[in-house]
Structure formats: C-alpha cells, structure tokens
Protein backbone atom coordinates (compact mmCIF):
# COMPACT_ATOMS: atom_id res chain seq x y z
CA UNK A 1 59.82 121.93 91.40
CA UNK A 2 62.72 122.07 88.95
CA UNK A 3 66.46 121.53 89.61
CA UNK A 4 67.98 125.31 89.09
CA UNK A 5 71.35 123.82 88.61
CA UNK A 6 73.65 123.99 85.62
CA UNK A 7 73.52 120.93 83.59
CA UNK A 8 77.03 118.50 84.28
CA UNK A 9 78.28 117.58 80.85
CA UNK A 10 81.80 116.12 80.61
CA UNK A 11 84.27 117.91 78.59
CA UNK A 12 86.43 115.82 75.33
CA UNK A 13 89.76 115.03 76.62
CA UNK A 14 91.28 118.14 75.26
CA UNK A 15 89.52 120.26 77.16
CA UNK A 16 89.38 118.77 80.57
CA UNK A 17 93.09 118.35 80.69
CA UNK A 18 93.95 114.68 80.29
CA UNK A 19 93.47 112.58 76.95
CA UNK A 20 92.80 109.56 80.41
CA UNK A 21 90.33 110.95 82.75
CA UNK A 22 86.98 109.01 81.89
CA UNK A 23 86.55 106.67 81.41
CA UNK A 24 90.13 105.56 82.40
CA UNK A 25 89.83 101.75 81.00
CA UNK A 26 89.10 102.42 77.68
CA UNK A 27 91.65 105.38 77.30
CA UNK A 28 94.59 103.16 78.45
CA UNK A 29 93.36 100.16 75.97
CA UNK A 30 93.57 102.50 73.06
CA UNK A 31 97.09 103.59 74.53
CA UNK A 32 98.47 100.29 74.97
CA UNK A 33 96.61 98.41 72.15
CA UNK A 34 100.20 98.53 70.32
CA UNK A 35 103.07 96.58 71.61
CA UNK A 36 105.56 98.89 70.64
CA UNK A 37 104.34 101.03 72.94
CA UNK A 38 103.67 99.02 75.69
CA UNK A 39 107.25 98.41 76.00
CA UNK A 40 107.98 101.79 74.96
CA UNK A 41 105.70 103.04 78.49
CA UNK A 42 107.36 99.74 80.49
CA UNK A 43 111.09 100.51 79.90
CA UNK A 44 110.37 104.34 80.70
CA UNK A 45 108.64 103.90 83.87
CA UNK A 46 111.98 102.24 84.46
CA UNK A 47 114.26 105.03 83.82
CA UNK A 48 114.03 107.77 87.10
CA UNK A 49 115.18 110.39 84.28
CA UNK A 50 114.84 111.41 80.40
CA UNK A 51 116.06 108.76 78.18
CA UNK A 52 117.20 109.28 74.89
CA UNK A 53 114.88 108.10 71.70
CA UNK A 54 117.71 105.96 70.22
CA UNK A 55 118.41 104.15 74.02
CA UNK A 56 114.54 103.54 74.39
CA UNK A 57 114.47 101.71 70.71
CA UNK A 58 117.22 99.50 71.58
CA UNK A 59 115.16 98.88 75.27
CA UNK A 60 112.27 98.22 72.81
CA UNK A 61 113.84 96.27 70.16
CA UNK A 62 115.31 93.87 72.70
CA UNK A 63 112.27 93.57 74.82
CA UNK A 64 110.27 92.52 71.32
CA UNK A 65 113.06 90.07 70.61
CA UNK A 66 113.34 88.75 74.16
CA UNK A 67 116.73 88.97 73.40
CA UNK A 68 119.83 90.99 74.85
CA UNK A 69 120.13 94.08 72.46
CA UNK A 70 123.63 92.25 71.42
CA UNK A 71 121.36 89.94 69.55
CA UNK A 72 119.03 92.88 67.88
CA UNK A 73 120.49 93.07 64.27
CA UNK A 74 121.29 97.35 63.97
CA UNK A 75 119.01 97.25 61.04
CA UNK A 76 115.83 96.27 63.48
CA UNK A 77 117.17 98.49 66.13
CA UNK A 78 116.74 101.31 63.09
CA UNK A 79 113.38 100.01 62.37
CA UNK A 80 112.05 100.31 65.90
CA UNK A 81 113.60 103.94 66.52
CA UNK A 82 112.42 105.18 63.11
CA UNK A 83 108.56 104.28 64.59
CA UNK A 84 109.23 105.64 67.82
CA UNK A 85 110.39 108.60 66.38
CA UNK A 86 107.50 109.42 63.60
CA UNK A 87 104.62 107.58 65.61
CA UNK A 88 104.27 105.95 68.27
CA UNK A 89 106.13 108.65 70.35
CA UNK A 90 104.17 111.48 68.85
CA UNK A 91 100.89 109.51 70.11
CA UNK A 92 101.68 109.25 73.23
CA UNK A 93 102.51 112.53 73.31
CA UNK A 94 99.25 113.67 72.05
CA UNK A 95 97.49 111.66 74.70
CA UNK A 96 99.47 113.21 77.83
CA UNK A 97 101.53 110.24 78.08
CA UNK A 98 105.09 111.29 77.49
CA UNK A 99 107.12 114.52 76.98
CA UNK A 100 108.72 114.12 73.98
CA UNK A 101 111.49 116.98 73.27
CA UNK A 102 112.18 115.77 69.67
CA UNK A 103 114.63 118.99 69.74
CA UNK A 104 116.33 117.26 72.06
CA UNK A 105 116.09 113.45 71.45
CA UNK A 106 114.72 112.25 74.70
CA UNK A 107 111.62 111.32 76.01
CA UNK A 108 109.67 110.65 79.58
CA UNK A 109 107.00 109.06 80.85
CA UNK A 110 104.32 112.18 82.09
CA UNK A 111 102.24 112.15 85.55
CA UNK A 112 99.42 110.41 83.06
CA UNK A 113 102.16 108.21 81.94
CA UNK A 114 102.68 106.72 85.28
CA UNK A 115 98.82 106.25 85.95
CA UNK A 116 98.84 104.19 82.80
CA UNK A 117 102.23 102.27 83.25
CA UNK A 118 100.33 101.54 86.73
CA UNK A 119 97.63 100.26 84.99
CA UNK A 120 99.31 97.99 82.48
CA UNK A 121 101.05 96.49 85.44
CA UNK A 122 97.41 95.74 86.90
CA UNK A 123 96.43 94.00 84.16
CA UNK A 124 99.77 92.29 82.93
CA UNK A 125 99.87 90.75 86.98
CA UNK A 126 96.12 89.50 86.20
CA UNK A 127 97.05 87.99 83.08
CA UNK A 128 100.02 86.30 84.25
C-alpha cells in the first residue's frame, strides 16, 4: 500500500513567511552573532514605540562602552549610527526582525523581533 499524500517539504524562509521559523535556534544565532545588534534588538524591545536610528546608536554606543552616552566621544556615537544605518539595520530587516522606515529615520522591533529578543533573554539568563 502506498501513502497517496503530497510529499511535506519545508519552504526557504522567504517563502514561508519568516526568515525564523525552523529551525528557530540557529536562525536567532546568525541574528545575534553580532554585538551590535544584540544591543541594537535589547534597547528596542525596550522602547513601547518607534525609535529614531540616531537615539538607538547612542543606546548602542553606550551599552558597548558600558558607559553613560555622556562618556561616548560624538565621533563613536557617528561610528555606531553610520553601521546601523548601512548594515546591521538593513539585516535585520531582511530577516523579519525590525521595520526599518529609513524614509523616516526610525526603526522597531517586528512580531519576529520580539520572539528573538525573547530568546536572547533565554540564553543571556543561562549564561549569567
């Protein structure tokens, strides 16, 4: 007897909706391998609403210095929003992590955004 039904094949990430949904892990490692962009996905899961690109470099620029942004030299601060801007936010944009309305100059974590800000709280509270 022979199974009559349709082979289950899992579609690329592009065409089953989310650049996250299997295997989960791996997706979110290749998301958060760069620190930049952890603390780029940390400091927007903080914000309830769109922040602008230049207020999320100085968030990121101060979290990389452990220092209060007062102490971020503007010429770092420039440095981080520059690769924000040209690519780490595109990135995570590509990988249904963010909205990022470049028109517009802000940026916000996505539904998929959350699931992975979830995730590197998981594993940050296992490594701590």
């Amino acid at each position: 007897m022979t199974d009559s039904r349709p082979e289950q094949t899992s579609a690329p990430p592009s065409e089953s909706g989310s650049a996250l949904d299997s295997p989960p892990q791996d997706a979110c490692y290749d998301v958060l391998a760069d620190r930049r962009r952890r603390y780029a996905v940390e400091s927007l899961g903080e914000c309830q609403t769109p922040m602008a690109v230049a207020d999320l470099a100085d968030e990121v620029a101060a979290r990389e210095h452990a220092a209060p942004l007062a102490d971020v030299s503007d010429e770092e601060r420039e440095r981080v929003l520059i690769s924000l801007h040209h690519l780490h936010l595109p990135k995570l944009a590509d990988w249904e992590v963010v909205e990022y309305a470049r028109e517009r100059g802000n940026v916000s974590l996505t539904p998929e955004g959350e699931r992975v800000r979830a995730f590197l709280d998981d594993v940050t509270d296992v490594l701590l």
